[in-house]
Protein backbone atom coordinates (compact mmCIF):
# COMPACT_ATOMS: atom_id res chain seq x y z
CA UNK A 1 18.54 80.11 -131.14
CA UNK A 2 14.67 80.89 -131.33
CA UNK A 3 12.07 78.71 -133.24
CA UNK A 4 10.13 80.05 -136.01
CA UNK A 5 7.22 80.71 -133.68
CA UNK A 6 9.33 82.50 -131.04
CA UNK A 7 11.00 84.68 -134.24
CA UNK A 8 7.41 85.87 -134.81
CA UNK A 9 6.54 86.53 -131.36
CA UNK A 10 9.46 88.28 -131.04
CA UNK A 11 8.76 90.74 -134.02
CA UNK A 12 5.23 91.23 -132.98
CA UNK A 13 6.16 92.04 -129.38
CA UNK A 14 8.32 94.36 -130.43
CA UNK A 15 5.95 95.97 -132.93
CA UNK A 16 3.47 96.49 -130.03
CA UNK A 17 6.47 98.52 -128.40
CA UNK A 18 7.58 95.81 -125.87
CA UNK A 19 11.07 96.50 -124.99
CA UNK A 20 14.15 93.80 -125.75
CA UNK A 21 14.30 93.05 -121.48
CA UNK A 22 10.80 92.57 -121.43
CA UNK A 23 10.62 90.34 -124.31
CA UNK A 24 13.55 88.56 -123.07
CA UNK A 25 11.64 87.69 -119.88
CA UNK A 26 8.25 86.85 -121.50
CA UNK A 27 10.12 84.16 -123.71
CA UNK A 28 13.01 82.74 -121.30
CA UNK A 29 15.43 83.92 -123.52
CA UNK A 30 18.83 86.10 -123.33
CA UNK A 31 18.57 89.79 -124.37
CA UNK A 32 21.88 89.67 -126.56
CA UNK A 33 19.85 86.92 -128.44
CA UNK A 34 16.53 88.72 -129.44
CA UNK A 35 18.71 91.58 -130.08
CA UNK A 36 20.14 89.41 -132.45
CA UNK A 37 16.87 87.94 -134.13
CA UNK A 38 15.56 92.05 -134.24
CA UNK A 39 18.23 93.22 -136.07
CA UNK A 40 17.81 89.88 -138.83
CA UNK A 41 21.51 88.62 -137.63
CA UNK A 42 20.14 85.22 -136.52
CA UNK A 43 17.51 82.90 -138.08
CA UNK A 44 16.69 79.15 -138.02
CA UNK A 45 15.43 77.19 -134.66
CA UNK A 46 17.95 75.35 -132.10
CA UNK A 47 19.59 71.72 -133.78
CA UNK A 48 19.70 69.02 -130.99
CA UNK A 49 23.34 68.15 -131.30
CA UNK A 50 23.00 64.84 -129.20
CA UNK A 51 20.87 61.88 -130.11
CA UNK A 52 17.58 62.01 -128.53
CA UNK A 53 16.83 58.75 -126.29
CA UNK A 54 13.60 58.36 -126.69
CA UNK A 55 14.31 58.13 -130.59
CA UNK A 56 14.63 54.21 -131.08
CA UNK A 57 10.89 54.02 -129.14
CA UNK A 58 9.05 56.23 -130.74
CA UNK A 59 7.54 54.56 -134.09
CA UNK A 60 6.92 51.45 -131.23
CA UNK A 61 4.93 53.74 -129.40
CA UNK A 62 3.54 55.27 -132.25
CA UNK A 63 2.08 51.67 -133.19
CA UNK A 64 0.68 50.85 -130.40
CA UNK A 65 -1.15 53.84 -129.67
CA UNK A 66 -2.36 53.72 -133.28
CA UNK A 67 -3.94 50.15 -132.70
CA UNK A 68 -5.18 51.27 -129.19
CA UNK A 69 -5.96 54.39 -128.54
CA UNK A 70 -6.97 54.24 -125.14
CA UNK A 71 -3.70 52.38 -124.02
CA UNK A 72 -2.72 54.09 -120.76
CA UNK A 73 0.47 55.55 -120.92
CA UNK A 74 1.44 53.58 -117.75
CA UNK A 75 0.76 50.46 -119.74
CA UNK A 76 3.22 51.29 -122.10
CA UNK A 77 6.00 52.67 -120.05
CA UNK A 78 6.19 48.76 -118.12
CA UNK A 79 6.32 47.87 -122.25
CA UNK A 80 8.97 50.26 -123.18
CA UNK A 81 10.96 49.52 -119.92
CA UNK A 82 10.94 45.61 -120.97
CA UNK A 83 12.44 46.86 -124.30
CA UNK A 84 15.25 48.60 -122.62
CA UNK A 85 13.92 52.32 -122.39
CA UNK A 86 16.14 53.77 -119.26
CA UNK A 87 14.15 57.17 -119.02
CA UNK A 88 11.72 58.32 -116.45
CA UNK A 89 7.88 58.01 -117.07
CA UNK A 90 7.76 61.94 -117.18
CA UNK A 91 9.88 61.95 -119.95
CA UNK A 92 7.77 59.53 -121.99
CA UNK A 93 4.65 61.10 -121.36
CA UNK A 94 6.20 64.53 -122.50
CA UNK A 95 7.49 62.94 -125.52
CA UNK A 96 4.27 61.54 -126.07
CA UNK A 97 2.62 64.74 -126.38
CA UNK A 98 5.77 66.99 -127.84
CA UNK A 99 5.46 64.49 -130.99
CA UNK A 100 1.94 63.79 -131.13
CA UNK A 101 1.70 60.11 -130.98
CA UNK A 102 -1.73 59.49 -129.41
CA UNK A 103 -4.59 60.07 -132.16
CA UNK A 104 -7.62 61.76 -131.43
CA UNK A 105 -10.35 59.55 -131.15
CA UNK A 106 -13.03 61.16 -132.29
CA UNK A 107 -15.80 59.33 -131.80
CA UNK A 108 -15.49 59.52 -127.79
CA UNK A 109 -14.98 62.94 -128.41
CA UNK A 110 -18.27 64.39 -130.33
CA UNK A 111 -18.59 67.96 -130.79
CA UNK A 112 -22.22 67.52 -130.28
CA UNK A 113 -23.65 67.75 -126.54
CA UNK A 114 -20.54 68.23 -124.95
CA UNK A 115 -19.82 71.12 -122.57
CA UNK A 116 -18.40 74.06 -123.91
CA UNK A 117 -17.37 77.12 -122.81
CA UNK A 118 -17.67 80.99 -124.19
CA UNK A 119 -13.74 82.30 -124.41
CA UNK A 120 -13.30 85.82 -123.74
CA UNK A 121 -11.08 88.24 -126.32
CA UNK A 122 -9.66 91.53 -124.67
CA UNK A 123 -10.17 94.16 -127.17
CA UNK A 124 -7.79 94.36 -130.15
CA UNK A 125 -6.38 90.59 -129.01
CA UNK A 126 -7.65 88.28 -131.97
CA UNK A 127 -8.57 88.24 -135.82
CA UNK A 128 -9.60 84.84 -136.72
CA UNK A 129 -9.73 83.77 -140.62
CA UNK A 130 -11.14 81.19 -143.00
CA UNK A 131 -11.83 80.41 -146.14
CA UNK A 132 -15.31 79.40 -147.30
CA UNK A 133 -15.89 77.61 -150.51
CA UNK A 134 -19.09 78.72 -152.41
CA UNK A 135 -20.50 76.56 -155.14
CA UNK A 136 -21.50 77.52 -158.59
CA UNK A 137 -20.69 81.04 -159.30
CA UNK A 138 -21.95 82.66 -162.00
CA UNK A 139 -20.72 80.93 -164.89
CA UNK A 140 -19.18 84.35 -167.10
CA UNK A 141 -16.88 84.73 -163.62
CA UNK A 142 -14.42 82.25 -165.45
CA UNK A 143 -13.70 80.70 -161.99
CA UNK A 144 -14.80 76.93 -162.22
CA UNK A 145 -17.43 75.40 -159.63
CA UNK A 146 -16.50 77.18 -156.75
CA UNK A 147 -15.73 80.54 -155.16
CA UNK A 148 -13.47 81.37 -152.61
CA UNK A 149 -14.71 83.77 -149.67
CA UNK A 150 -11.72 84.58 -146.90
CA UNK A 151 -13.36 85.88 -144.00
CA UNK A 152 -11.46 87.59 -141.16
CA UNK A 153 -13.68 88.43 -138.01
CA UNK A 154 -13.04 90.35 -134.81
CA UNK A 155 -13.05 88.01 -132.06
CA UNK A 156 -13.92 90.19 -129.24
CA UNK A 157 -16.82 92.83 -131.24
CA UNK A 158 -17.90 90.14 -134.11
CA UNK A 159 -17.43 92.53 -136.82
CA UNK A 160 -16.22 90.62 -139.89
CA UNK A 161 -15.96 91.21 -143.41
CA UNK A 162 -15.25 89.32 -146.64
CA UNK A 163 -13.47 88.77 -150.10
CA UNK A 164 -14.01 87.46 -153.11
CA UNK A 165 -10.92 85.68 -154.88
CA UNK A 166 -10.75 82.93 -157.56
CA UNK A 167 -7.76 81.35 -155.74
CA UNK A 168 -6.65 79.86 -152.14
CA UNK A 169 -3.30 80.13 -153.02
CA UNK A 170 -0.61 82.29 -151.16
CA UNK A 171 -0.64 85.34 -152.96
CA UNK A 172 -4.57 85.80 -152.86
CA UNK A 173 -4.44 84.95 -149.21
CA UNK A 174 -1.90 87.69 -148.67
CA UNK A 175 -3.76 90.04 -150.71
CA UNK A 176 -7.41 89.13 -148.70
CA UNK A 177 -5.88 89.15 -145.73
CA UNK A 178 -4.23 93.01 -145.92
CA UNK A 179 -7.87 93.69 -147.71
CA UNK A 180 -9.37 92.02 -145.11
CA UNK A 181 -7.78 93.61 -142.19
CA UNK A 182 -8.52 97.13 -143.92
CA UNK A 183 -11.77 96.64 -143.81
CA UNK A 184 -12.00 95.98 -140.45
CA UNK A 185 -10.20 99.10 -139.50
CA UNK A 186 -6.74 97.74 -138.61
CA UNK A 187 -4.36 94.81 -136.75
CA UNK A 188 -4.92 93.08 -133.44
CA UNK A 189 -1.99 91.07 -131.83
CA UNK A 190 -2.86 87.63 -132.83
CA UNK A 191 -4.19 85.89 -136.07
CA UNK A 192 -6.23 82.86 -135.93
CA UNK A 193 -6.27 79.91 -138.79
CA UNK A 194 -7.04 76.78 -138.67
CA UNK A 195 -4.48 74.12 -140.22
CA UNK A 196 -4.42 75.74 -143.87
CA UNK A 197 -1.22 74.71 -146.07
CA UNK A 198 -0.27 78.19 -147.37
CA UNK A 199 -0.53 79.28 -143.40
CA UNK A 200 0.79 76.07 -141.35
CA UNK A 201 1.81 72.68 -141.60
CA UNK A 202 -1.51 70.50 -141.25
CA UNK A 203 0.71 67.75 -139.38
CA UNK A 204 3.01 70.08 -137.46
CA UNK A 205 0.80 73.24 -136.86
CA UNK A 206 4.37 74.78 -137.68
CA UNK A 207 4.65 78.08 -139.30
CA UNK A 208 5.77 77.68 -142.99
CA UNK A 209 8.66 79.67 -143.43
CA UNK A 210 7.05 81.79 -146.53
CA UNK A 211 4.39 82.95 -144.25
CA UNK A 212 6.91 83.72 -141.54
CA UNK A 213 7.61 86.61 -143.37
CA UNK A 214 4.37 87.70 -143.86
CA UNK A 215 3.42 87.80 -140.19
CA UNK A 216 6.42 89.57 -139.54
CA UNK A 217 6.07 92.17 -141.87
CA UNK A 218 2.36 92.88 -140.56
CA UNK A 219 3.34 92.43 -137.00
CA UNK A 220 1.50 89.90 -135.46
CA UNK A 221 1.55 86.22 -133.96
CA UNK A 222 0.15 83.23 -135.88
CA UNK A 223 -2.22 81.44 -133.34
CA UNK A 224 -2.87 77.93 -135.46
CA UNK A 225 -5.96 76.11 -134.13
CA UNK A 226 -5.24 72.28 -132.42
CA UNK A 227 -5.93 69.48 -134.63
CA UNK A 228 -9.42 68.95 -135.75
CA UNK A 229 -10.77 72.19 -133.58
CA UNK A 230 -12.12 73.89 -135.78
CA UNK A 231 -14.87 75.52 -133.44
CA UNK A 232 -12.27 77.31 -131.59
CA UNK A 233 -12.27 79.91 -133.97
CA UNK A 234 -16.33 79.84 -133.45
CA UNK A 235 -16.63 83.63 -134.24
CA UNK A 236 -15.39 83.42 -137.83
CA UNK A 237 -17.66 80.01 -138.39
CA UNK A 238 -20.91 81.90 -137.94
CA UNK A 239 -20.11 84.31 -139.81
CA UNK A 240 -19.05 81.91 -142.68
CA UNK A 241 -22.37 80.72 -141.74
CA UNK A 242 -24.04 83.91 -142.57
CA UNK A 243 -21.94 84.87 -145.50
CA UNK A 244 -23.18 81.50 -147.46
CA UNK A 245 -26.97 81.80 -146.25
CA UNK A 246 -28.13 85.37 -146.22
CA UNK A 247 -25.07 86.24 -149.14
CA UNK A 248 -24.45 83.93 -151.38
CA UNK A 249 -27.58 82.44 -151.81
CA UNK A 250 -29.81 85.06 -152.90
CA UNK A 251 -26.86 86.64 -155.79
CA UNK A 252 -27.85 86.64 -158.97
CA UNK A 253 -26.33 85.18 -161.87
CA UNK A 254 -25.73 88.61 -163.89
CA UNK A 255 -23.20 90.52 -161.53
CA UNK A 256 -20.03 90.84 -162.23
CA UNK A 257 -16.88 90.04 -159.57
CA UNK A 258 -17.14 93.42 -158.48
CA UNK A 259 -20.81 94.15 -158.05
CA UNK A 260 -20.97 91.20 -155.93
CA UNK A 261 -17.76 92.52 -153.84
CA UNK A 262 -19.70 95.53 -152.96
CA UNK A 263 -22.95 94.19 -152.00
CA UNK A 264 -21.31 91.98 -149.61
CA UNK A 265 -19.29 94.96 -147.77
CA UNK A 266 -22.84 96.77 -148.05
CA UNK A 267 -24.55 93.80 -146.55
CA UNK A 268 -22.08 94.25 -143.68
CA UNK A 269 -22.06 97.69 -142.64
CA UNK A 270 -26.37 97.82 -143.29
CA UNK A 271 -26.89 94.86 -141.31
CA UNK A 272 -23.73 92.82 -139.80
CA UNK A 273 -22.47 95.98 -137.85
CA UNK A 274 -26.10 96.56 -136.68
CA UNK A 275 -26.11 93.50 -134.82
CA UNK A 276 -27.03 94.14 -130.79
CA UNK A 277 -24.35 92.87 -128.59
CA UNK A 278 -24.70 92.33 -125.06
CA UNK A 279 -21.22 94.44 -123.02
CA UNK A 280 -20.34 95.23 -119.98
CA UNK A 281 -22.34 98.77 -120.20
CA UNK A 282 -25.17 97.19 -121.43
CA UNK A 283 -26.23 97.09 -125.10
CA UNK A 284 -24.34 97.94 -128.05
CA UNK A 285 -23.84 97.50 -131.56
CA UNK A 286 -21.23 95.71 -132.88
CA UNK A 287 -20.27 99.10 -134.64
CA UNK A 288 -20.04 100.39 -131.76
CA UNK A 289 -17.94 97.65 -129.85
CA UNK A 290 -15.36 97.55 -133.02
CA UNK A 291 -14.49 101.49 -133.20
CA UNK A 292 -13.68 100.71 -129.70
CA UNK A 293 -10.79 98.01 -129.82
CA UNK A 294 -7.19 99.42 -129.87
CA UNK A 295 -6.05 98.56 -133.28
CA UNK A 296 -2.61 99.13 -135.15
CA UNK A 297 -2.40 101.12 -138.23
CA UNK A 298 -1.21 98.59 -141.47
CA UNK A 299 1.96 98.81 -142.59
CA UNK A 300 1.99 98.46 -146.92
CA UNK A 301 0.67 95.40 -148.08
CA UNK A 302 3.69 92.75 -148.21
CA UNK A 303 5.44 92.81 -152.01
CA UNK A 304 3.81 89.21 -152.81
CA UNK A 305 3.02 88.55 -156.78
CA UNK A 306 -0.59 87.98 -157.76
CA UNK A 307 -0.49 85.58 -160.96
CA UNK A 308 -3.89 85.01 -162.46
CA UNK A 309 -4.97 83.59 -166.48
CA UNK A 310 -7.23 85.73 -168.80
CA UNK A 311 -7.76 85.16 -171.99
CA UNK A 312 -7.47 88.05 -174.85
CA UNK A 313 -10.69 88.93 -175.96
CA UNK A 314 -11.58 89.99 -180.00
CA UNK A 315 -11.01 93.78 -179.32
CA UNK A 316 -6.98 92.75 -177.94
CA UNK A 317 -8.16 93.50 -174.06
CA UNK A 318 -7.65 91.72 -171.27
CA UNK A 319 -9.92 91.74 -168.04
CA UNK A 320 -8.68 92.14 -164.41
CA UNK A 321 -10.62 92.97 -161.71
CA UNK A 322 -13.18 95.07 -163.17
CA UNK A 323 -11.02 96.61 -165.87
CA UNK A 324 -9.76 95.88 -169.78
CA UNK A 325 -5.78 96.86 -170.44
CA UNK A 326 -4.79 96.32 -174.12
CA UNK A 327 -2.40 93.98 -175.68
CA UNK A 328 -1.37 93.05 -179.31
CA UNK A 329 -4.21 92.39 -181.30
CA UNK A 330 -2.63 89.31 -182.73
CA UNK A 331 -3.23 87.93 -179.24
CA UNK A 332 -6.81 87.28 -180.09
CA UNK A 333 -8.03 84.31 -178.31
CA UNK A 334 -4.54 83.32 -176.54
CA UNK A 335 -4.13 83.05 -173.07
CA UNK A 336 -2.08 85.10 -170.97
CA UNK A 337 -1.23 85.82 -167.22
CA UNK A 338 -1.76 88.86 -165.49
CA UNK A 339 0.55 89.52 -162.76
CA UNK A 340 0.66 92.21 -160.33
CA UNK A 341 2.90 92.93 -157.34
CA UNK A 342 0.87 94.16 -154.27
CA UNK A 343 1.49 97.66 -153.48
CA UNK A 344 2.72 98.27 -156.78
CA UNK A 345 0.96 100.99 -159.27
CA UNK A 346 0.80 98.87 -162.84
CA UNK A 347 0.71 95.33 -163.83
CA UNK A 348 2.38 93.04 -166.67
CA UNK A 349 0.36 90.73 -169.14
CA UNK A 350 3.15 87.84 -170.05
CA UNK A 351 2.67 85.70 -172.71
CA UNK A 352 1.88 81.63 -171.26
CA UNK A 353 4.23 79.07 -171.61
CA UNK A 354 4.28 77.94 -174.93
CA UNK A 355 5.89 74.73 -174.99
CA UNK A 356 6.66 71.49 -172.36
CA UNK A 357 9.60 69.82 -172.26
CA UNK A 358 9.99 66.12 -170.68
CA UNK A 359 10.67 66.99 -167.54
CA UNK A 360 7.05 68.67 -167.54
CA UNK A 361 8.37 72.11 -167.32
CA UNK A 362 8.45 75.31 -169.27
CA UNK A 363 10.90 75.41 -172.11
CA UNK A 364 10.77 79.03 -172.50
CA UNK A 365 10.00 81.61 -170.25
CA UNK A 366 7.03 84.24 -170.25
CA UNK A 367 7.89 87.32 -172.20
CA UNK A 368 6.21 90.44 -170.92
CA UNK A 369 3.92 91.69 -174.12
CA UNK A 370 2.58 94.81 -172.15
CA UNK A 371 2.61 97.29 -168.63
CA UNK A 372 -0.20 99.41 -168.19
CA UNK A 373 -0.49 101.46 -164.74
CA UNK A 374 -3.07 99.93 -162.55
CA UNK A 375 -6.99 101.47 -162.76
CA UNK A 376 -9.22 101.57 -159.24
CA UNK A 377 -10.73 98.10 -159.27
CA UNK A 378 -14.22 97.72 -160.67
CA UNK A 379 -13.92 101.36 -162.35
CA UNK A 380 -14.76 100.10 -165.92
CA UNK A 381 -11.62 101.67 -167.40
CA UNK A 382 -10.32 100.47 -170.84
CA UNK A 383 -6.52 101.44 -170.15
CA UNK A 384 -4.49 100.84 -174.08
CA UNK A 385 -0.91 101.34 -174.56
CA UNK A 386 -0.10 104.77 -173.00
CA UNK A 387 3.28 106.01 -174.82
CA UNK A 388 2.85 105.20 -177.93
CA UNK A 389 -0.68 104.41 -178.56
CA UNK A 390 0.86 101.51 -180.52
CA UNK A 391 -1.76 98.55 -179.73
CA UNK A 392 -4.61 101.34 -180.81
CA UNK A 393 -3.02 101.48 -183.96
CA UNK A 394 -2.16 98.41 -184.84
CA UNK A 395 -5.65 96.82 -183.95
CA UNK A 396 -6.82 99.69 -186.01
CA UNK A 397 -4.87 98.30 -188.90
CA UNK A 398 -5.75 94.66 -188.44
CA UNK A 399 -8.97 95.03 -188.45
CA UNK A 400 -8.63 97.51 -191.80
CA UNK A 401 -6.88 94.81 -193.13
CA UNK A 402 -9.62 91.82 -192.33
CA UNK A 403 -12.71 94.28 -193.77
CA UNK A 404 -13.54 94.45 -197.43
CA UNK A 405 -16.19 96.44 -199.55
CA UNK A 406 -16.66 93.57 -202.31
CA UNK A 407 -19.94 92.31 -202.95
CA UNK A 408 -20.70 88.86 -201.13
CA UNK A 409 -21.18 85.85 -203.04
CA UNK A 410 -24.49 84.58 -203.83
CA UNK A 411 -25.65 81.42 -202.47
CA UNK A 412 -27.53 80.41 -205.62
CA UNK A 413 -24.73 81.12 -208.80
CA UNK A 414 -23.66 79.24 -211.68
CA UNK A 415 -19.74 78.32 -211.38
CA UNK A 416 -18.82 75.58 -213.59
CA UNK A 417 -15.39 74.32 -213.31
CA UNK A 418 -12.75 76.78 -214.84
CA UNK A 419 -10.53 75.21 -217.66
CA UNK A 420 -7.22 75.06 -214.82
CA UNK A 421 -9.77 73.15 -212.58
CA UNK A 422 -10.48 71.04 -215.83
CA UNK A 423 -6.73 70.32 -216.69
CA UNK A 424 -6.14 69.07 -212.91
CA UNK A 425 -9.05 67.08 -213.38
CA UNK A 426 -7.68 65.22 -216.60
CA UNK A 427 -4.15 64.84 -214.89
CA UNK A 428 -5.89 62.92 -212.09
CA UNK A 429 -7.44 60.77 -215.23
CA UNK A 430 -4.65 59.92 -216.81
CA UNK A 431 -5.71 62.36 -219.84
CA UNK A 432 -3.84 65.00 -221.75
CA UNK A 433 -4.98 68.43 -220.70
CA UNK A 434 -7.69 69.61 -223.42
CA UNK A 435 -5.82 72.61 -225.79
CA UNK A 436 -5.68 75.99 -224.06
CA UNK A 437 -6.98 74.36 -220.76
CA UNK A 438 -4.93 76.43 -218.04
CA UNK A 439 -4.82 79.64 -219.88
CA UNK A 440 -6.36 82.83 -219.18
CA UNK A 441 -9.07 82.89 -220.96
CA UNK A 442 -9.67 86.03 -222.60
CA UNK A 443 -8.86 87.15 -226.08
CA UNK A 444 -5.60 89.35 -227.24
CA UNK A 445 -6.33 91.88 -229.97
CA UNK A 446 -3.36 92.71 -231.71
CA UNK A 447 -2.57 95.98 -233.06
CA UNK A 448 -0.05 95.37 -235.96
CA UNK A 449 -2.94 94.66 -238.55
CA UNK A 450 -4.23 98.02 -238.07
CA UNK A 451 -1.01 99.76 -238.01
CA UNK A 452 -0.09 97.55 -241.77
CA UNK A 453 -3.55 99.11 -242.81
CA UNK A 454 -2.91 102.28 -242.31
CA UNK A 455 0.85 102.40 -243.63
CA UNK A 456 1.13 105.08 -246.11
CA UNK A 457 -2.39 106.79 -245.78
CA UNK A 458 -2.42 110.27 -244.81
CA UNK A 459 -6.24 111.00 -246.30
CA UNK A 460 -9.35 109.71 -245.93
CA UNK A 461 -10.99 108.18 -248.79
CA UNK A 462 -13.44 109.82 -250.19
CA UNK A 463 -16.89 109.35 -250.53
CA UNK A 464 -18.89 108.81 -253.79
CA UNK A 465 -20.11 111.61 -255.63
CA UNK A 466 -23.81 112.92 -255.53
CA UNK A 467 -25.54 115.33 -257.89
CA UNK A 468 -26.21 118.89 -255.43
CA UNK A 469 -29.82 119.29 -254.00
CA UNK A 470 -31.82 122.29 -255.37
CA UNK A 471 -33.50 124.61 -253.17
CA UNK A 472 -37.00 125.92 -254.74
CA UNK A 473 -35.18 129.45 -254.57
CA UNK A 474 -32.78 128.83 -256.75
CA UNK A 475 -35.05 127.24 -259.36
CA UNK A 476 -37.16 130.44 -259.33
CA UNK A 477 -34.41 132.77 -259.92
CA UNK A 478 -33.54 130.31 -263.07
């Protein structure tokens, strides 16, 4: 059985079109059993059946060479054979350094003014990554006191490039690193990290088995740097080194996620793939080197799930990488998570956990409140619901509903206390309510007394006689 680094190898050998003989040979292994690990029938490293001898000494040796680092392994072989170790010195010293036992000692080992020495990269041979931590972004980013920068870098041109995530986790390493690697123009063999969690095991400088499959799927082998080496990735420092200085530093505070994503891959093509390089053919720029190196095509990005919080704004959107998608508009102010598989065409905003129980989980899962097809990142789209136009309407409504045309109250009116206000007031006194206190007040007219009035009356009375009025006419003709 292979180990998980030999699984990889395997895959990425035979990605590069390696045939199953040759990759037998280049490992030590039988044919029938990478034929096996190819076609996914066998998985998992080899389990030492037997007890190892060297078991029962090794948290003595571990001890010792933790008190004294410079013990000389001779020294402790005439310790270990006094203690009843029956194995050969070889066999100690190899255990030694298959388990790790003898710290570093770092200061007889300073970085600073000691020899070093330039290591060539073939062509297309090595991408090496990191992730940069850059304080204080702008503050409207929503991202806390830092920013996260992965930076993948051609090892043999120096062209690198960058991007901008709110999160080291997996999933935003997967998705930088297949953004990453498109940027640069493609895959070489190997990929270079330093001891990252989400990558390797900082003790082991094992593969993690969730990033197995990633390197599979993108075909290449996972180089992990040795323990507290972090300059052999030395290409990928500088330009971390560059990114922070000539970057970071001089960005503004009123650019959004985006803006700042593109003036760092403008930064790069204007002036990092400018850069003069000294080749074997004489001068060149690194431009030129990079469209040079033999690299493969990528495959789809691998089907990890981006999960990221937003919070609803007042107009029922939520934000995601440059974008507003509509939800609810009683969602006002809640938070929610966005999550989006890579490589897929839409996302789904899921309501947040709403309660804890004592075991400090979840007691109810996230229900999905909406599923809008993904917009090109930073294209300013507002994307609302598209079958039914149902969160238009509704917010439409709600909003209706919150407005009114009444006059607003005056700041300087006369309101006495009403009479109910009164009678509540006399109940806290230990008083009778005062007579009518309670009641609308407004008077009731009733109409019986005219009706009794006008019982039997079907004339008008008349009005009292007057003598007629003359005219001067008529007097004349008298």
């Amino acid at each position: 059985m292979l180990t998980r680094e030999d699984d990889i190898d395997v895959h990425a050998l035979r990605r590069q079109g390696w045939t199953i003989s040759a990759i037998a040979r280049h490992l030590g292994r039988d044919r029938k059993t990478i034929r096996a690990y190819l076609s996914g029938r066998e998985a998992g490293a080899r389990v030492r059946r037997l007890p190892d001898p060297f078991d029962p000494f090794a948290a003595y040796c571990a001890q010792r060479l933790t008190d004294d680092p410079h013990l000389w392994a001779s020294a402790l072989f005439d310790e270990l054979l006094e203690l009843g170790f029956d194995r050969s010195y070889p066999t100690m010293t190899r255990q030694l350094r298959a388990r790790g036992l003898r710290p570093a000692c770092e200061p007889c080992r300073p970085a600073t003014g000691r020899a070093v020495a330039v290591i060539e990269h073939p062509p297309g041979e090595e991408t090496q990554w990191d992730w940069v931590e850059l304080p204080d972004p702008p503050e409207h980013w929503g991202w806390g006191k830092h920013a996260h920068l992965l930076v993948g870098a051609l090892a043999h041109s120096g062209r690198w490039r960058g991007v901008l995530c709110e999160s080291e986790d997996q999933p935003h390493l997967i998705d930088g690193l297949h953004r990453v690697a498109h940027a640069l123009g493609g895959l070489t063999r190997d990929w270079r990290f330093d001891r990252m969690a989400t990558v390797v095991s900082p003790e082991s400088g094992r593969v993690s088995a969730s990033f197995a499959a990633v390197a599979k799927h993108y075909g290449v082998v996972v180089r992990p740097c040795p323990p507290r080496r972090g300059n052999r990735k030395g290409v990928v420092e500088k330009a971390n080194h560059v990114a922070a200085q000539r970057f970071w530093r001089t960005l503004s505070d009123d650019v959004s996620v985006e803006e700042a994503q593109a003036r760092l891959d403008t930064w790069c093509t204007q002036r990092g793939d400018t850069r003069i390089r000294a080749t074997a053919d004489g001068k060149s720029s690194v431009a030129t080197v990079a469209a040079a190196e033999p690299l493969t095509p990528l495959p789809p990005p691998f089907p990890a799930v981006l999960v990221v919080a937003r919070v609803v704004s007042a107009q029922a959107l939520v934000s995601f990488r440059g974008n507003r998608y509509s939800v609810p508009p009683h969602l006002f102010g809640a938070t929610v998570t966005v999550s989006v598989r890579l490589g897929a065409d839409h996302l789904d905003i899921a309501s947040g956990p709403t309660a804890t129980s004592t075991s400090g989980h979840p007691s109810s899962s996230p229900v999905i409140l909406a599923r809008h097809l993904l917009a090109p990142t930073g294209a300013g789209a507002t994307i609302r619901d598209p079958l039914t136009t149902g969160h238009v309407i509704a917010l439409e409504r709600a909003a209706i509903a919150a407005s009114t045309t009444e006059r607003p109250h005056r700041g300087k009116e006369r309101r006495p206390p009403s009479p109910a206000a009164l009678a509540h007031a006399s109940t806290l006194r230990g008083q009778a309510p005062p007579a009518g206190a309670g009641e609308p007040n407004h008077v009731v007219i009733d109409l019986a007394a005219y009706a009794a009035a006008a019982a039997g009356r079907n004339t008008l009375t008349p009005l009292p006689s007057t003598p007629p009025r003359t005219t001067s006419k008529e007097t004349n003709q008298q």
